[in-house]
Structures are given as C-alpha cells and as structure tokens.
Protein backbone atom coordinates (compact mmCIF):
# COMPACT_ATOMS: atom_id res chain seq x y z
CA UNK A 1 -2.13 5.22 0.90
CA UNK A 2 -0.05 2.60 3.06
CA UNK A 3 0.90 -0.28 1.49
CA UNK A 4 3.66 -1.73 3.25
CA UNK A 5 3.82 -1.25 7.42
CA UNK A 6 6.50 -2.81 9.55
CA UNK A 7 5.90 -2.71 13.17
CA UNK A 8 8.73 -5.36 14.14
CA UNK A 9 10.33 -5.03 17.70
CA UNK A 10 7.91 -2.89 19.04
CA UNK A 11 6.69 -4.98 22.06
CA UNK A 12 3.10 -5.39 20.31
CA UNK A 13 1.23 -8.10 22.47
CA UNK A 14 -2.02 -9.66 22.62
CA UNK A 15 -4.30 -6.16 23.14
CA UNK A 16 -2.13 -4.38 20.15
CA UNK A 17 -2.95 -7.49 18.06
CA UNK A 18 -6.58 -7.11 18.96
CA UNK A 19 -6.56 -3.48 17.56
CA UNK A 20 -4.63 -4.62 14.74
CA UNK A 21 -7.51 -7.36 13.88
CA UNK A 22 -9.65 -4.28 13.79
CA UNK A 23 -8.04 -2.47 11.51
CA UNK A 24 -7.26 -5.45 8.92
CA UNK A 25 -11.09 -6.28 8.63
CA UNK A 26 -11.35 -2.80 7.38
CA UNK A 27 -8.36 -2.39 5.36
CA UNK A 28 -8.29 -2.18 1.78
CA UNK A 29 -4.89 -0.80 0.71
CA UNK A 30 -2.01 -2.83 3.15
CA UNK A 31 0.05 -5.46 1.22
CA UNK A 32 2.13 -6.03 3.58
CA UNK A 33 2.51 -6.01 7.15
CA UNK A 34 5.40 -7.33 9.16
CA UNK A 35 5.24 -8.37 13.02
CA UNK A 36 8.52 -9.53 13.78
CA UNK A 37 9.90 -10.15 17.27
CA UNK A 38 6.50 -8.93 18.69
CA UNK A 39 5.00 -10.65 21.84
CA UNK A 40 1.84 -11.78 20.21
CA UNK A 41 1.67 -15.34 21.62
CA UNK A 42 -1.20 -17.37 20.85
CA UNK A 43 -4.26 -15.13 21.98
CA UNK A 44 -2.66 -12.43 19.68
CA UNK A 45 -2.19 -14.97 17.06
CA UNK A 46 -5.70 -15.44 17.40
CA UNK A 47 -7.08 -12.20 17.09
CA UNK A 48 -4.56 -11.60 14.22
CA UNK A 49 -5.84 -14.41 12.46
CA UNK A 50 -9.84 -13.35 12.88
CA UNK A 51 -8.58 -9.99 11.46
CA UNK A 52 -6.83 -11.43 8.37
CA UNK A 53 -10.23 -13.75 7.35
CA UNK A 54 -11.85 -10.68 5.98
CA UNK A 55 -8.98 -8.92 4.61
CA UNK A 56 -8.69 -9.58 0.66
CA UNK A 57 -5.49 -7.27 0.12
CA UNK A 58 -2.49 -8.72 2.58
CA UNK A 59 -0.67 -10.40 0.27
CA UNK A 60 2.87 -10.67 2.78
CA UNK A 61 2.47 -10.97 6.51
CA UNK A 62 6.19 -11.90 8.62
CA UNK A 63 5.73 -13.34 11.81
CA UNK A 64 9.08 -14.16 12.87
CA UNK A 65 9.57 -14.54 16.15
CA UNK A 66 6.42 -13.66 17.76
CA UNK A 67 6.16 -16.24 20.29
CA UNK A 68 3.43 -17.97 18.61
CA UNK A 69 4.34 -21.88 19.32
CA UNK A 70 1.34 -23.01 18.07
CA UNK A 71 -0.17 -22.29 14.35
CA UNK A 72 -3.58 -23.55 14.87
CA UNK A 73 -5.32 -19.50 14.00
CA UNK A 74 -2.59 -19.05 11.20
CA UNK A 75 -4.29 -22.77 9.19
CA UNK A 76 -7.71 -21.48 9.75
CA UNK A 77 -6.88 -18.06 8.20
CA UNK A 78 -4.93 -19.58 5.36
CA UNK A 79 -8.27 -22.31 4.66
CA UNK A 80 -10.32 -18.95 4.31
CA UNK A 81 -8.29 -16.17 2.89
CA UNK A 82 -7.11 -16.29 -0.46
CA UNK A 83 -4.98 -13.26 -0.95
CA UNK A 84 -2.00 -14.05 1.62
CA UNK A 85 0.54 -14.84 -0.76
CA UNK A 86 4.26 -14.92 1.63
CA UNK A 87 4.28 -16.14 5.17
CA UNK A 88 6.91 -16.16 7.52
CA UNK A 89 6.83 -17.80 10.53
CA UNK A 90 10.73 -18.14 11.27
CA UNK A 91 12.04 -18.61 14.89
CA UNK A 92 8.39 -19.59 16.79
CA UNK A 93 9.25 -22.92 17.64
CA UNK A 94 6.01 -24.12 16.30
CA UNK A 95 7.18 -27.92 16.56
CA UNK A 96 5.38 -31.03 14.81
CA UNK A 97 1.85 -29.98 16.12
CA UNK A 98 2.29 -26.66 14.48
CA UNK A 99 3.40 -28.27 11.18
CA UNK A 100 0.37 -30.48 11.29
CA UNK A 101 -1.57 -27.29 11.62
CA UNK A 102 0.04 -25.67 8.68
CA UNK A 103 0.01 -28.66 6.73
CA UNK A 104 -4.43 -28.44 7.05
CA UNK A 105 -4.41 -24.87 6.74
CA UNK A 106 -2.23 -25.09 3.25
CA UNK A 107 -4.46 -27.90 1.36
C-alpha cells in the first residue's frame, strides 16, 4: 500500500482538499503526504485540517506554499492529532497571527 504521496504543483484547491479530507479520515496506511505550491487557501486548509483530526497514521504533511496565510485549522489539528510528526509550512506568509495560532496548536 501507499505510504508516501506527493501531489505538489498540481493546482489542488479548496474542492480537491475537500476530497482529500475524505480520504484521510479513512486512511490507514499514508505517512506522508505533501501539498506543496497547491492553491488550498484557507477553506482548503480547513477541510484539510477536519480530515487530518481522525487520521492516526500521517506522520509528515508539507504545506509549502499553499496560500494558506492564516494557520488557525493547522493549531486545531495539531491540539487533536497526535501522530503528525514533520510540518512544513514554508513560504505562506502566515505572519504574527499565524504564529500565535501555531504557538496554541503546539502546547
């Protein structure tokens, strides 16, 4: 089975990250998954995020550049999953609000 899946630069947006929520509730075998320079933005963030809560197997999710500005979904996956082990969330601009978000979300 799949354990590693990189879908980086391949426009995923919003409604991809929704199906990809689906599919990481569900998923016992993915370690890691890697998003870079995808459009998610925030609402994909989001669904993302609601996807990964479940999930007890992603250890390594990359996130770079994929528009996400704000990291308020990523804290309140990290307070409630305990297998995510790497994170990446180079180039997103996430600014001091973000970082206060991370900060809660990696207590």
């Amino acid at each position: 089975s799949v354990t590693l899946l990189d879908l980086s630069c391949n426009g995923i947006g919003k409604d991809g990250s929704l199906f990809l929520s689906t599919c990481l509730e569900q998923n016992n075998c993915l370690e890691s998954l890697d998003l870079t320079s995808n459009k998610l933005g925030v609402k994909g963030s989001e669904y993302l995020a609601k996807g990964l809560i479940p999930n007890k197997k992603l250890r390594s999710l990359n996130l770079t550049a994929t528009l996400l500005k704000d990291t308020f979904w990523i804290s309140f996956t990290l307070k409630r999953n305990s297998s995510l082990c790497h994170l990446d969330l180079s180039d997103n601009n996430i600014g001091d609000l973000g970082a206060r978000h991370l900060r809660s979300g990696l207590k």
